[in-house]
N, C-alpha and C. Protein backbone atom coordinates (compact mmCIF):
# COMPACT_ATOMS: atom_id res chain seq x y z
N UNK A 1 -22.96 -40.44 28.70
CA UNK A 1 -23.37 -41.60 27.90
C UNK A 1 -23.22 -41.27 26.42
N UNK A 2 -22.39 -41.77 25.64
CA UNK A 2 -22.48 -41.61 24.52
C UNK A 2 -23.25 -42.10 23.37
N UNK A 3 -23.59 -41.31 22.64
CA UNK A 3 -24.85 -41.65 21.41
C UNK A 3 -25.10 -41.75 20.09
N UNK A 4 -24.65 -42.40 19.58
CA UNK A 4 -23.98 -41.85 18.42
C UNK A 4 -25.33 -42.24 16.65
N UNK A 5 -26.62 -42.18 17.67
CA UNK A 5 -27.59 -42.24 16.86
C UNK A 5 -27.95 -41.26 16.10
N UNK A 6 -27.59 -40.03 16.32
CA UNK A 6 -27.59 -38.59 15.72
C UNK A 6 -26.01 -38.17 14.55
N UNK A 7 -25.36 -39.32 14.36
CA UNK A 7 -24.35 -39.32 13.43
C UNK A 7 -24.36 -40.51 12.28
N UNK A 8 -24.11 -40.34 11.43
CA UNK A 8 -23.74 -41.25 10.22
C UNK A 8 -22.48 -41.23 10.41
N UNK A 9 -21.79 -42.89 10.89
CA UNK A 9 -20.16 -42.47 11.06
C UNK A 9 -20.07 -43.30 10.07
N UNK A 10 -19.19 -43.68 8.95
CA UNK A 10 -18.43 -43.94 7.76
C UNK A 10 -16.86 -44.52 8.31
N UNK A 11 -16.46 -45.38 8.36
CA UNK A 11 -15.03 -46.16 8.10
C UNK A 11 -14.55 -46.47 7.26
N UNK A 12 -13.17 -45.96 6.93
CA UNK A 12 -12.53 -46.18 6.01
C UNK A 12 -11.25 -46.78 5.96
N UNK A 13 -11.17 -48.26 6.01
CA UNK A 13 -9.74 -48.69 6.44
C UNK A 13 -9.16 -49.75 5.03
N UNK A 14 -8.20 -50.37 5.61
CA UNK A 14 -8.20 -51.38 4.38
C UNK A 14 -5.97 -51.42 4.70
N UNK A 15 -5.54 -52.09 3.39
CA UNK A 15 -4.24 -52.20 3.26
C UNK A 15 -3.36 -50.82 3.00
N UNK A 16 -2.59 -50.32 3.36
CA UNK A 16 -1.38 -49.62 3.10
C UNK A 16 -1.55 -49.23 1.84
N UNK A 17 -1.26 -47.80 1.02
CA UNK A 17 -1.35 -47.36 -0.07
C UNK A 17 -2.77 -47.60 -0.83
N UNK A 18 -3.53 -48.10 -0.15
CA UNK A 18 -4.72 -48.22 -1.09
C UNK A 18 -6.05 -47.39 -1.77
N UNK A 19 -5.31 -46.02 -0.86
CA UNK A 19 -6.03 -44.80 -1.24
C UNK A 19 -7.01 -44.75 -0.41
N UNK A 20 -6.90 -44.99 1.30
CA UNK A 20 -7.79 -45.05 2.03
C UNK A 20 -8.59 -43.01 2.07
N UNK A 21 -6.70 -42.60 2.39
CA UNK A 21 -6.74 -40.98 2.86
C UNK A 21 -6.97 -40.40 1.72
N UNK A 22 -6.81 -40.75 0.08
CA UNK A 22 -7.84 -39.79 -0.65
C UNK A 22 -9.37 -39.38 -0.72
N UNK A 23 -9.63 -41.20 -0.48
CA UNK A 23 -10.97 -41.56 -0.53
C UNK A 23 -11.41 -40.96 1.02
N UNK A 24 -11.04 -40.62 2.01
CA UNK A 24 -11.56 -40.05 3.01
C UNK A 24 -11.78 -38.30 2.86
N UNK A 25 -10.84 -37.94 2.47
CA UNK A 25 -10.54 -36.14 2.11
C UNK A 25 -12.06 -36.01 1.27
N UNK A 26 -11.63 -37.07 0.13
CA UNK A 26 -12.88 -36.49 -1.24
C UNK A 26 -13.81 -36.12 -0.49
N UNK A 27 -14.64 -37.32 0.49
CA UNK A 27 -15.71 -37.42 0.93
C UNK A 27 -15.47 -36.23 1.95
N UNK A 28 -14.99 -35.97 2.73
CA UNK A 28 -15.12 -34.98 3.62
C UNK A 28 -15.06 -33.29 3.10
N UNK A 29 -14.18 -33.38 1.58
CA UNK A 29 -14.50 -32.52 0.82
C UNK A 29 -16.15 -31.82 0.48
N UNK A 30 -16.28 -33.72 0.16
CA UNK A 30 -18.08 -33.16 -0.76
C UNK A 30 -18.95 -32.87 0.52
N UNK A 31 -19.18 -33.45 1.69
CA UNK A 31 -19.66 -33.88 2.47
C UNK A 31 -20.20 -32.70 3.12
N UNK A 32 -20.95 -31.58 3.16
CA UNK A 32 -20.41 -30.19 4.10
C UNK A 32 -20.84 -30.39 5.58
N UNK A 33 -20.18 -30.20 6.46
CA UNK A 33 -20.04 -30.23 7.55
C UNK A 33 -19.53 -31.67 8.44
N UNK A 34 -19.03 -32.35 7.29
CA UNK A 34 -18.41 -33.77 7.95
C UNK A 34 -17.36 -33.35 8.69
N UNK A 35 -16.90 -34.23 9.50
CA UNK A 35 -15.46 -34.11 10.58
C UNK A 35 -14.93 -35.46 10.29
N UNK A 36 -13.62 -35.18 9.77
CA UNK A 36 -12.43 -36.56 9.57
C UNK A 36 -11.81 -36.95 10.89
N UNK A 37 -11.93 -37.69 10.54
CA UNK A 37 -10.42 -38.16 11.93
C UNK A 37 -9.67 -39.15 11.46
N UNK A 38 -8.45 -38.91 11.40
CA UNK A 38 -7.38 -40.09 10.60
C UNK A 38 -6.73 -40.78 11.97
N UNK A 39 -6.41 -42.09 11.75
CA UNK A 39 -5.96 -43.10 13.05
C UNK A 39 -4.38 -42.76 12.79
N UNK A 40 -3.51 -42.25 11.43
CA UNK A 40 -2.21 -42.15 11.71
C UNK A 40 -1.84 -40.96 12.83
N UNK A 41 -2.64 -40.29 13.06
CA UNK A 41 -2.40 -39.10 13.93
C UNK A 41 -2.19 -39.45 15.26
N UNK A 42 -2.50 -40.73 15.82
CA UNK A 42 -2.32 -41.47 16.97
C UNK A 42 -1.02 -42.76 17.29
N UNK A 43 0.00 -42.36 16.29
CA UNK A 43 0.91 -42.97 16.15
C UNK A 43 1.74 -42.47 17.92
N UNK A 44 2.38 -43.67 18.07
CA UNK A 44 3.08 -43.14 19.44
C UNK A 44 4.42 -42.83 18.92
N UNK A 45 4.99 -41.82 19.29
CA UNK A 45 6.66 -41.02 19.13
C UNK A 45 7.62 -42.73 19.07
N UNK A 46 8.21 -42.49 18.06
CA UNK A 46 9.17 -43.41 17.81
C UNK A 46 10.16 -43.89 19.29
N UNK A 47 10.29 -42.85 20.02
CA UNK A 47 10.83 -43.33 21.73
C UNK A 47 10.40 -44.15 22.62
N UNK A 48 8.89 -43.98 21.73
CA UNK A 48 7.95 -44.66 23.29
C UNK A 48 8.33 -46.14 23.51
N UNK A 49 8.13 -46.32 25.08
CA UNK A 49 8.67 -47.76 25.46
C UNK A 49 7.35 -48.73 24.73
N UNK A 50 6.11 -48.53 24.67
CA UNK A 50 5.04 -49.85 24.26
C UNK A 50 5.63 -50.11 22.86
N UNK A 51 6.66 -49.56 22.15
CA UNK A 51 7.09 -50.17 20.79
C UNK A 51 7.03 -51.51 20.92
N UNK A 52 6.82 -52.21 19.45
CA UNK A 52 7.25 -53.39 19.59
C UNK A 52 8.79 -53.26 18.27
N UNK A 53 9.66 -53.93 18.56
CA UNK A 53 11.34 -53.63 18.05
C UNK A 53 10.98 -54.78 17.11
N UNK A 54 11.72 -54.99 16.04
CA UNK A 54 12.21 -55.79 15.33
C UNK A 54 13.43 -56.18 15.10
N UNK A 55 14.00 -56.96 15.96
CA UNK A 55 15.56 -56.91 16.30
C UNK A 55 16.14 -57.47 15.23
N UNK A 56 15.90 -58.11 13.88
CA UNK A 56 16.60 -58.75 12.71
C UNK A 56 16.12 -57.31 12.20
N UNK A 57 15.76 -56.66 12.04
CA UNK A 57 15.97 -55.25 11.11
C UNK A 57 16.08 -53.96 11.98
N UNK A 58 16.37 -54.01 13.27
CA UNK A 58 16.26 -53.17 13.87
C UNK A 58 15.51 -51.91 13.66
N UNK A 59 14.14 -52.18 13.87
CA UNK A 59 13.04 -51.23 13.41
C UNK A 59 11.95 -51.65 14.42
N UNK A 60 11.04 -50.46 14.27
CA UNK A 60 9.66 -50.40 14.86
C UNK A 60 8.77 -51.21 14.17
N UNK A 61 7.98 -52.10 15.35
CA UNK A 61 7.24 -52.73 14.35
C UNK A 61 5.73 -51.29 14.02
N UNK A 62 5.69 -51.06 13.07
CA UNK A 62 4.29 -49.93 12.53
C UNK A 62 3.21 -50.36 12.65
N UNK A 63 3.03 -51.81 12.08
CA UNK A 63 1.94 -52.63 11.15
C UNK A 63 1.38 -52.65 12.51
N UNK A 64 1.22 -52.95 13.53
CA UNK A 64 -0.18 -52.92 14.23
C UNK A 64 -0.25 -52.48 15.43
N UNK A 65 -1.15 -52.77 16.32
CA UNK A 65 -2.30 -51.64 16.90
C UNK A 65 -1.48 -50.94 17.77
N UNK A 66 -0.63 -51.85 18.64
CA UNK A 66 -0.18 -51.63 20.04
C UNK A 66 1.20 -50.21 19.52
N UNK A 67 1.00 -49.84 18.04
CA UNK A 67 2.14 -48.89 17.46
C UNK A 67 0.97 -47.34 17.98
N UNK A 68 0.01 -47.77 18.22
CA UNK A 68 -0.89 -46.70 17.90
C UNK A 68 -1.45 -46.26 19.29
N UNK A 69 -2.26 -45.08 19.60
CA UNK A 69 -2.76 -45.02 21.04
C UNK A 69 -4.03 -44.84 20.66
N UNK A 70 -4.70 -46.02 21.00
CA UNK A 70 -5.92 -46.40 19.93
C UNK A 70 -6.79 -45.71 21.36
N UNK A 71 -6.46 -45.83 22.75
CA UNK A 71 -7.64 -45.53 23.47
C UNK A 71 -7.89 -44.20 23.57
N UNK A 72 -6.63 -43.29 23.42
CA UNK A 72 -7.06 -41.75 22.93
C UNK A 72 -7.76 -41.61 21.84
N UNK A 73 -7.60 -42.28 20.89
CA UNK A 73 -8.74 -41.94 19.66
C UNK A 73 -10.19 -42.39 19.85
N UNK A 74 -10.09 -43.19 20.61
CA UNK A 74 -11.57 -43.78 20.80
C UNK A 74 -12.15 -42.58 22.31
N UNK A 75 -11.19 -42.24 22.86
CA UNK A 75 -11.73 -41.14 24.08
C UNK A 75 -11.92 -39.92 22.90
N UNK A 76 -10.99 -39.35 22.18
CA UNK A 76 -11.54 -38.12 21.78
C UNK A 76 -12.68 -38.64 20.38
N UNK A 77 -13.13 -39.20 20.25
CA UNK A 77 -13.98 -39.93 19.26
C UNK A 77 -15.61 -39.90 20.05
N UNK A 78 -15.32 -40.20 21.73
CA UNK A 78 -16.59 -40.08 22.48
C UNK A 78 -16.65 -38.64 22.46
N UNK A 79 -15.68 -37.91 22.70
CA UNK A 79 -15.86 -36.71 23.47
C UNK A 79 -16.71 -36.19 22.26
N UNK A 80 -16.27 -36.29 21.02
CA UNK A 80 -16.90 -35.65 19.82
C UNK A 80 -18.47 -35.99 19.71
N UNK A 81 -18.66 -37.11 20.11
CA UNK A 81 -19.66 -37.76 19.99
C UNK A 81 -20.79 -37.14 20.63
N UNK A 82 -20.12 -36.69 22.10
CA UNK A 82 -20.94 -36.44 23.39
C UNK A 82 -21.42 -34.89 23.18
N UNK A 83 -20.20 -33.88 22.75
CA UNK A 83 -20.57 -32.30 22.30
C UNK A 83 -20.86 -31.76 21.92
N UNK A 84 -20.68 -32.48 20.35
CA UNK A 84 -21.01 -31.78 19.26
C UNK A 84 -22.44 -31.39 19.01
N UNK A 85 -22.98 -30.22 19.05
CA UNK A 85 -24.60 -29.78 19.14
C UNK A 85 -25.31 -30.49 17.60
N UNK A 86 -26.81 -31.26 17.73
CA UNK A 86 -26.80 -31.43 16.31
C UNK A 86 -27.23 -30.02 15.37
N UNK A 87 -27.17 -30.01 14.35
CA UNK A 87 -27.57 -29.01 13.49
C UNK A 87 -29.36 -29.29 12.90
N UNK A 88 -29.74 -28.07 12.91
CA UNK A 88 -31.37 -28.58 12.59
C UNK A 88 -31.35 -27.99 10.89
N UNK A 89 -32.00 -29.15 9.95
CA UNK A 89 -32.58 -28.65 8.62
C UNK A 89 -32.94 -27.82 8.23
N UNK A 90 -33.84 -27.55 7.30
CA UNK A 90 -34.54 -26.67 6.72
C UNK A 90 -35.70 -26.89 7.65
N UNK A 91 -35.65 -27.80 7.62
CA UNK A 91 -37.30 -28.72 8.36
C UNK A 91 -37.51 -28.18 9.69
N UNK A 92 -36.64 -27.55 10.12
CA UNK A 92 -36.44 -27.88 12.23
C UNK A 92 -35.84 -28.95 12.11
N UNK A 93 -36.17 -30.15 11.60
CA UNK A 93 -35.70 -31.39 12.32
C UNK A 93 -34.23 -31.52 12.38
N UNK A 94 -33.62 -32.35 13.56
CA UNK A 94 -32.26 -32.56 13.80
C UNK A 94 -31.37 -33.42 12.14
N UNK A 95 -30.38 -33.13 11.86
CA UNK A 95 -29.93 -33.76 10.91
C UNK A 95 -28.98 -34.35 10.95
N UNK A 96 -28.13 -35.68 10.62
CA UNK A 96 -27.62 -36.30 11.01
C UNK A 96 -26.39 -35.50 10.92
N UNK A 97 -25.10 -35.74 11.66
CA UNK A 97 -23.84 -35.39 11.57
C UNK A 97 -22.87 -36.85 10.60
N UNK A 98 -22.06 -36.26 10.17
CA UNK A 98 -21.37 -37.39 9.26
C UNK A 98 -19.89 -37.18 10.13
N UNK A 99 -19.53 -38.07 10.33
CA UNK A 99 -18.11 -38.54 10.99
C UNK A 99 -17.35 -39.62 9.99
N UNK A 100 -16.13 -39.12 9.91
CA UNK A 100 -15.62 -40.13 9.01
C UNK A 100 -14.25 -40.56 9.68
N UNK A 101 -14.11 -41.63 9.68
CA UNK A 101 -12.79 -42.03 10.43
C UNK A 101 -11.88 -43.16 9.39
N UNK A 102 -10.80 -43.03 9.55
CA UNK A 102 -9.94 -43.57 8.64
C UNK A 102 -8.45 -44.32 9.20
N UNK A 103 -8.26 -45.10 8.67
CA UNK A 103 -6.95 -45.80 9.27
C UNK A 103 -6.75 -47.08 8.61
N UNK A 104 -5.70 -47.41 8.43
CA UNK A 104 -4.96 -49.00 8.14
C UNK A 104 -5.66 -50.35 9.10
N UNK A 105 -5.79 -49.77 10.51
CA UNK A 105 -6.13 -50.89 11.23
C UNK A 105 -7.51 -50.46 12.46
N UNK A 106 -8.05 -49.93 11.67
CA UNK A 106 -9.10 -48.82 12.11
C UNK A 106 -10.47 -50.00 12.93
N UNK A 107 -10.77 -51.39 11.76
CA UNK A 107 -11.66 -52.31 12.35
C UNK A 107 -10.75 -53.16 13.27
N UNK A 108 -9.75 -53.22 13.27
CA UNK A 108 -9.07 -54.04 14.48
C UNK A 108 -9.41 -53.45 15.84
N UNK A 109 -9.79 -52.05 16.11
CA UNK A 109 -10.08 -52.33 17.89
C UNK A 109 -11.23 -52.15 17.77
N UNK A 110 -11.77 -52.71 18.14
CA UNK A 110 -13.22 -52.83 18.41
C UNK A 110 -14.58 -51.90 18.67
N UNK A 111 -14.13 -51.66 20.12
CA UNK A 111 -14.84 -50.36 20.46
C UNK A 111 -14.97 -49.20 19.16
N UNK A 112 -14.22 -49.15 18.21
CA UNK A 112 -14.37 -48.14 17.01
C UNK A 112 -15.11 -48.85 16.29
N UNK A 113 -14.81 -49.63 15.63
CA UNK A 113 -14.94 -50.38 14.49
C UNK A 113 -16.54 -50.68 14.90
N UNK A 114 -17.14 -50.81 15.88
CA UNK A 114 -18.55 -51.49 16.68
C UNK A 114 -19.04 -49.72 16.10
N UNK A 115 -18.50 -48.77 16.21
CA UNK A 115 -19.77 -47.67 16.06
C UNK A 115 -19.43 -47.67 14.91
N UNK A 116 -19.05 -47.91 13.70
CA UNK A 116 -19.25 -47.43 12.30
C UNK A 116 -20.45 -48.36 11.66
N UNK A 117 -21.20 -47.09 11.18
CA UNK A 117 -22.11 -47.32 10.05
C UNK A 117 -22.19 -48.21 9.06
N UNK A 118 -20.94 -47.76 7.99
CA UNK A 118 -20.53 -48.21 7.22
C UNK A 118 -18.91 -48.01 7.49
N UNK A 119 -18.68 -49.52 7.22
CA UNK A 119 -17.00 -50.01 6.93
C UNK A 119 -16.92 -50.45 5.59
N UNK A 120 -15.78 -49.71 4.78
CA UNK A 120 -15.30 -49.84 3.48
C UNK A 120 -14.10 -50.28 4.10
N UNK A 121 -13.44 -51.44 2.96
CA UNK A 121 -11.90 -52.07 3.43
C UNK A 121 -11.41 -52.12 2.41
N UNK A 122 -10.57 -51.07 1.82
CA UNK A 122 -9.87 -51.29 0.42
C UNK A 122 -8.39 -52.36 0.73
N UNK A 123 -8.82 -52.90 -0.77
CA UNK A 123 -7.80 -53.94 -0.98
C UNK A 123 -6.67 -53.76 -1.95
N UNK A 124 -5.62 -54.37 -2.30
CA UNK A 124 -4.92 -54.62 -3.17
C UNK A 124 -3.87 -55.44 -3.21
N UNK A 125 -3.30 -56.41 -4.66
CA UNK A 125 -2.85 -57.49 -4.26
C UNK A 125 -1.47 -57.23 -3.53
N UNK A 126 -0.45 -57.85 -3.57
CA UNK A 126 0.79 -58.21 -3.53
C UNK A 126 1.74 -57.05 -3.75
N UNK A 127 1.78 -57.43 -5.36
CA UNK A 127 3.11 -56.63 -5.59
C UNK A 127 2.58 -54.89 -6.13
N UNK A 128 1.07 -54.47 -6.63
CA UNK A 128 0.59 -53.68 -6.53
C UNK A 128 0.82 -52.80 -5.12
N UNK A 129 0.35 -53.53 -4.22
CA UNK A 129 0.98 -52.65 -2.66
C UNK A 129 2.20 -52.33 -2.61
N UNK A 130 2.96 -53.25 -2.87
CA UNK A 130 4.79 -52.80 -3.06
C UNK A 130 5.29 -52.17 -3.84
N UNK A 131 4.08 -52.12 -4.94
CA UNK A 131 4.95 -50.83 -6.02
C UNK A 131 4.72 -49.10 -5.54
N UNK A 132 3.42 -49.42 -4.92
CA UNK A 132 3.03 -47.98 -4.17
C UNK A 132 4.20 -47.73 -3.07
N UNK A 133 3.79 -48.35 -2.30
CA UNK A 133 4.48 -48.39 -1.29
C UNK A 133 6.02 -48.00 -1.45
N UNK A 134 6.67 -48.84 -2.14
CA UNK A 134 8.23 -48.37 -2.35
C UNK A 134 8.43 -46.90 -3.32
N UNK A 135 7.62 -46.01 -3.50
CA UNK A 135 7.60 -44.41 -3.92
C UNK A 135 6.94 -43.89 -3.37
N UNK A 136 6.37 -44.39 -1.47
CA UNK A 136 6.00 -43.47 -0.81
C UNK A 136 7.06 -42.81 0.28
N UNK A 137 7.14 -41.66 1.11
CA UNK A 137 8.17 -41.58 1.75
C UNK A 137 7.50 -41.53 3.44
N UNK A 138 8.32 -41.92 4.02
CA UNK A 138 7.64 -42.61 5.49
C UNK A 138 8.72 -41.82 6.52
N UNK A 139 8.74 -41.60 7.70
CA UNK A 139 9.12 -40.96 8.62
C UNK A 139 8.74 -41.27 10.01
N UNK A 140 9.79 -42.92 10.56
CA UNK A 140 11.03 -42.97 9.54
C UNK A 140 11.08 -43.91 8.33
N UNK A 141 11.59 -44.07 7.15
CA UNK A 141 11.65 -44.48 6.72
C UNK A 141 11.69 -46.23 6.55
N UNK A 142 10.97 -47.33 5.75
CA UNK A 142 11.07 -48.46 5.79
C UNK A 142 12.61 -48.53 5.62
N UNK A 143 12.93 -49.87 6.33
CA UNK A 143 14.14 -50.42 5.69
C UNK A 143 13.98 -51.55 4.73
N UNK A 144 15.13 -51.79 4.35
CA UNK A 144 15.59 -53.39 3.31
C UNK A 144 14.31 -54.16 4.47
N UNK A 145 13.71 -54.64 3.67
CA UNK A 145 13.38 -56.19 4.15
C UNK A 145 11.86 -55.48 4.75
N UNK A 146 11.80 -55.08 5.27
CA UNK A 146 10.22 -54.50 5.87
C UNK A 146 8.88 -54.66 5.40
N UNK A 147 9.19 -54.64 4.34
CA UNK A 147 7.97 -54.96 3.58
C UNK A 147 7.29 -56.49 3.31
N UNK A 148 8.42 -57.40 2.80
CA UNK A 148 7.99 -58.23 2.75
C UNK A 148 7.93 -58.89 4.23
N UNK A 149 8.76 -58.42 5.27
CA UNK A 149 9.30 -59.29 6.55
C UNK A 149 7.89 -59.19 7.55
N UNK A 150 7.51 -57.48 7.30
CA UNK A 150 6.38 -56.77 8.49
C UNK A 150 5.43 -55.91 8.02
N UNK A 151 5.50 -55.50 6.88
CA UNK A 151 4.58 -55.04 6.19
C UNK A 151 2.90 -56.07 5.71
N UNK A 152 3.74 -57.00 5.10
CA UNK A 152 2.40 -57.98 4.34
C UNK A 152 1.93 -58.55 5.43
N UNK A 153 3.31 -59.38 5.91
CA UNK A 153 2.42 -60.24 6.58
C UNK A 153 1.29 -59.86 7.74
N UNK A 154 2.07 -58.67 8.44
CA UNK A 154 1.06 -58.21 9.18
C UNK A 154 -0.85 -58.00 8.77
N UNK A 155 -0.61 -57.70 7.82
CA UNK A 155 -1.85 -57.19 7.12
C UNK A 155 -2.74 -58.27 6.96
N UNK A 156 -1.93 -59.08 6.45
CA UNK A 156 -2.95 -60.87 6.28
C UNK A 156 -3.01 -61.00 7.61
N UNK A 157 -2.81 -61.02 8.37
CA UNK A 157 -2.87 -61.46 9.84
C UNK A 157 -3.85 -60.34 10.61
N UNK A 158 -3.88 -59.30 10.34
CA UNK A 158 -5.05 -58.20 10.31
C UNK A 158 -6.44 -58.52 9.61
N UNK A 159 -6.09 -58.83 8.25
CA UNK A 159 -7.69 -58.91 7.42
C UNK A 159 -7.83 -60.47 8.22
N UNK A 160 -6.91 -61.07 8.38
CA UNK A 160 -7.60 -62.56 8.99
C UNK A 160 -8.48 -62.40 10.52
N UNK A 161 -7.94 -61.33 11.61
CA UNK A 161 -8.17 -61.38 13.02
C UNK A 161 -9.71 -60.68 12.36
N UNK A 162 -9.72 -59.52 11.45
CA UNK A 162 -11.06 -58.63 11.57
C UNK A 162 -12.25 -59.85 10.99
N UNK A 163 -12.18 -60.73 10.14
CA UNK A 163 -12.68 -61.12 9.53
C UNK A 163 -12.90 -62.49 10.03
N UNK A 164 -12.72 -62.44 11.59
CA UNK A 164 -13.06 -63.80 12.09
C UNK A 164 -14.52 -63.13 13.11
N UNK A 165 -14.13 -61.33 13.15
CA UNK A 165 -15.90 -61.38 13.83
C UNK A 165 -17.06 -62.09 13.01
N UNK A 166 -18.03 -62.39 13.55
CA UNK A 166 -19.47 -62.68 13.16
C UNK A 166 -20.00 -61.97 12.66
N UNK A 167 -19.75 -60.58 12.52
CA UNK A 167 -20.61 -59.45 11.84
C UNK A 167 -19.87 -58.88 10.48
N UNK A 168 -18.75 -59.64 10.30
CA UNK A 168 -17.58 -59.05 9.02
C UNK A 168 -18.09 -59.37 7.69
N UNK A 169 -18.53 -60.54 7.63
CA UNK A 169 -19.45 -61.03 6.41
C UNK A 169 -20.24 -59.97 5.64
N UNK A 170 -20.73 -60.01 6.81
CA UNK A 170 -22.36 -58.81 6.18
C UNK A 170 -22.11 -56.98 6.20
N UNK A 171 -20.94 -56.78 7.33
CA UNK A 171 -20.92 -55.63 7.47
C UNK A 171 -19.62 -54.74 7.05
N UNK A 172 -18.65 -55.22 6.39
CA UNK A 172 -17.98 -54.85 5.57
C UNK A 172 -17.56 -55.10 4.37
N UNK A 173 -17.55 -53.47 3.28
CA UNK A 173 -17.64 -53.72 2.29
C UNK A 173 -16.20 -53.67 1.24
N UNK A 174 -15.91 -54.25 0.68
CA UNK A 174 -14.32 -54.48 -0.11
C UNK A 174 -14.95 -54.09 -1.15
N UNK A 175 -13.70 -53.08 -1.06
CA UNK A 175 -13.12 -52.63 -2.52
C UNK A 175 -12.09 -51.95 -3.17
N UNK A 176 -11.84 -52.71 -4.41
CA UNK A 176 -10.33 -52.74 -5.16
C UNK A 176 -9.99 -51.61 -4.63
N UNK A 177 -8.85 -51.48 -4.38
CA UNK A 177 -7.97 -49.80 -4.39
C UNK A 177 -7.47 -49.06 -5.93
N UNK A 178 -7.58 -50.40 -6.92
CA UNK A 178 -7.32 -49.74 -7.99
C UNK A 178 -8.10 -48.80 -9.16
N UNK A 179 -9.52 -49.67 -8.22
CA UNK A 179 -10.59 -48.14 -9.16
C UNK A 179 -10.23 -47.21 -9.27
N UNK A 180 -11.04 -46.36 -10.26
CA UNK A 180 -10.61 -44.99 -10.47
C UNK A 180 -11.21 -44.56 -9.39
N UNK A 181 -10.51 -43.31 -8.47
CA UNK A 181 -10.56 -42.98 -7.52
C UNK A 181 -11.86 -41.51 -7.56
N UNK A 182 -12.56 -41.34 -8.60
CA UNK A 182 -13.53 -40.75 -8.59
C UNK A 182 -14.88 -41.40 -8.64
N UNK A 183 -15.03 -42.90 -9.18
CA UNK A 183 -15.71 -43.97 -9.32
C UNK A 183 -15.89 -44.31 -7.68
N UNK A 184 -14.68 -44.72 -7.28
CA UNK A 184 -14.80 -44.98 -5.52
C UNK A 184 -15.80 -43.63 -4.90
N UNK A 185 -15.51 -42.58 -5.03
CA UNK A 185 -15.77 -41.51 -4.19
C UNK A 185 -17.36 -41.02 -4.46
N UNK A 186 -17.63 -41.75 -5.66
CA UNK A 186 -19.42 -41.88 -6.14
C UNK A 186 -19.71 -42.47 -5.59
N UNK A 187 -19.12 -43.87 -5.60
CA UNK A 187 -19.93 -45.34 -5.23
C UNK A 187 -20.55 -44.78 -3.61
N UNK A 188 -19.40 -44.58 -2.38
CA UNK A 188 -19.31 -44.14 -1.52
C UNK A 188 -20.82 -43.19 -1.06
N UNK A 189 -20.43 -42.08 -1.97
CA UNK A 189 -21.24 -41.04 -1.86
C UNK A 189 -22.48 -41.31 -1.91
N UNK A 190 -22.66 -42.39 -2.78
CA UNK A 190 -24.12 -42.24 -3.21
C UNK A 190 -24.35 -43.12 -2.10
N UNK A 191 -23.53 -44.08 -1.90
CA UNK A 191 -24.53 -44.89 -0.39
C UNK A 191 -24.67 -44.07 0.68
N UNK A 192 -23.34 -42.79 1.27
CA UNK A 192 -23.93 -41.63 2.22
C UNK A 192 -25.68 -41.13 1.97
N UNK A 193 -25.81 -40.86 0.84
CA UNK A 193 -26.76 -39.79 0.63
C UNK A 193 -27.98 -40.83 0.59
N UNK A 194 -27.76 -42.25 0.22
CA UNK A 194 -29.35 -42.80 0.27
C UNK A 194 -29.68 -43.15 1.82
N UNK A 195 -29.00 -43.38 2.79
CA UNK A 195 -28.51 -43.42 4.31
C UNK A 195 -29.29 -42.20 5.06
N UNK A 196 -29.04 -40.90 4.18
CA UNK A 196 -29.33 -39.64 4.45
C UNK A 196 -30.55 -39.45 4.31
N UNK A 197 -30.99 -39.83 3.33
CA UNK A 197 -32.36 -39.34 2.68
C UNK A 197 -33.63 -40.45 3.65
């Protein structure tokens, strides 16, 4: 049975380039004894048959879930859940464990997105995403047209599906990707530690 009342889990998802994976590192940096888990690590091998193709650009579609093997992350996500011994304080008392999980489409499956604590969803507009984006390097690489064809739109069609739960209102929090990225990693922090205390 998994329990995940003995963890502070933290989500960190949002749009493409928006500095999800700095803002996850920092925190797992400051954090001592946090455990990351990033959702790109669950990408399926470019061979695999559940691809979905994009036959006008002949490409993989990336942008969403069914690119990903979302039920292994959510199995090794229990398993972590279920093993991990808690650590006791100064006090004796048990102390919470911090889990931080991160991904592009991280509140889209559910079963994850239902155990986080706190969900942060960084944003950014338009052509800001495309300027990042076109000086990042990808493997395999975007082609001509991807971005605007399967990149965006996917994403609006993502923040639209997450943001039709009943609990999205109140329970996730937006913010710019263009803050200064030490400002983010306070803001963050300091809501961990009042959570904590």
């Amino acid at each position: 049975m998994m329990d995940s009342k003995d963890w502070l889990i933290v989500g960190i998802s949002g749009v493409t380039c928006s500095g999800k994976t700095i803002l996850a590192k920092e925190l797992h940096n400051k954090l001592n004894g946090s455990i990351l888990i990033h959702q790109d690590n669950y990408f399926l091998l470019p061979n695999d048959p559940r691809h979905t193709k994009i036959a006008a650009l002949n490409h993989i579609n990336w942008e969403i879930l069914s690119s990903l093997d979302m039920d292994r992350m959510y199995l090794d996500i229990k398993q972590l859940l279920n093993s991990t011994p808690n650590d006791l304080n100064n006090a004796g008392k048990k102390s919470k464990r911090i889990l931080i999980l991160e991904g592009f489409l991280l509140f889209g499956y559910k079963p994850i997105s239902d155990l986080c604590h706190l969900k942060y969803f960084l944003t950014l507009n338009k052509d800001e995403c495309f300027k990042r984006r076109s000086i990042r390097t990808y493997d395999p690489a975007d082609v001509p047209g991807y971005f605007e064809e399967v990149v965006w739109p996917e994403y609006l069609k993502h923040l639209s599906t997450i943001m039709q739960d009943e609990n999205a209102s109140t329970e996730l929090i937006f913010v710019d990707g263009t803050m200064e990225k030490d400002e983010m990693v306070q803001m963050v922090l300091t809501k961990i530690q009042h959570l904590l205390s």
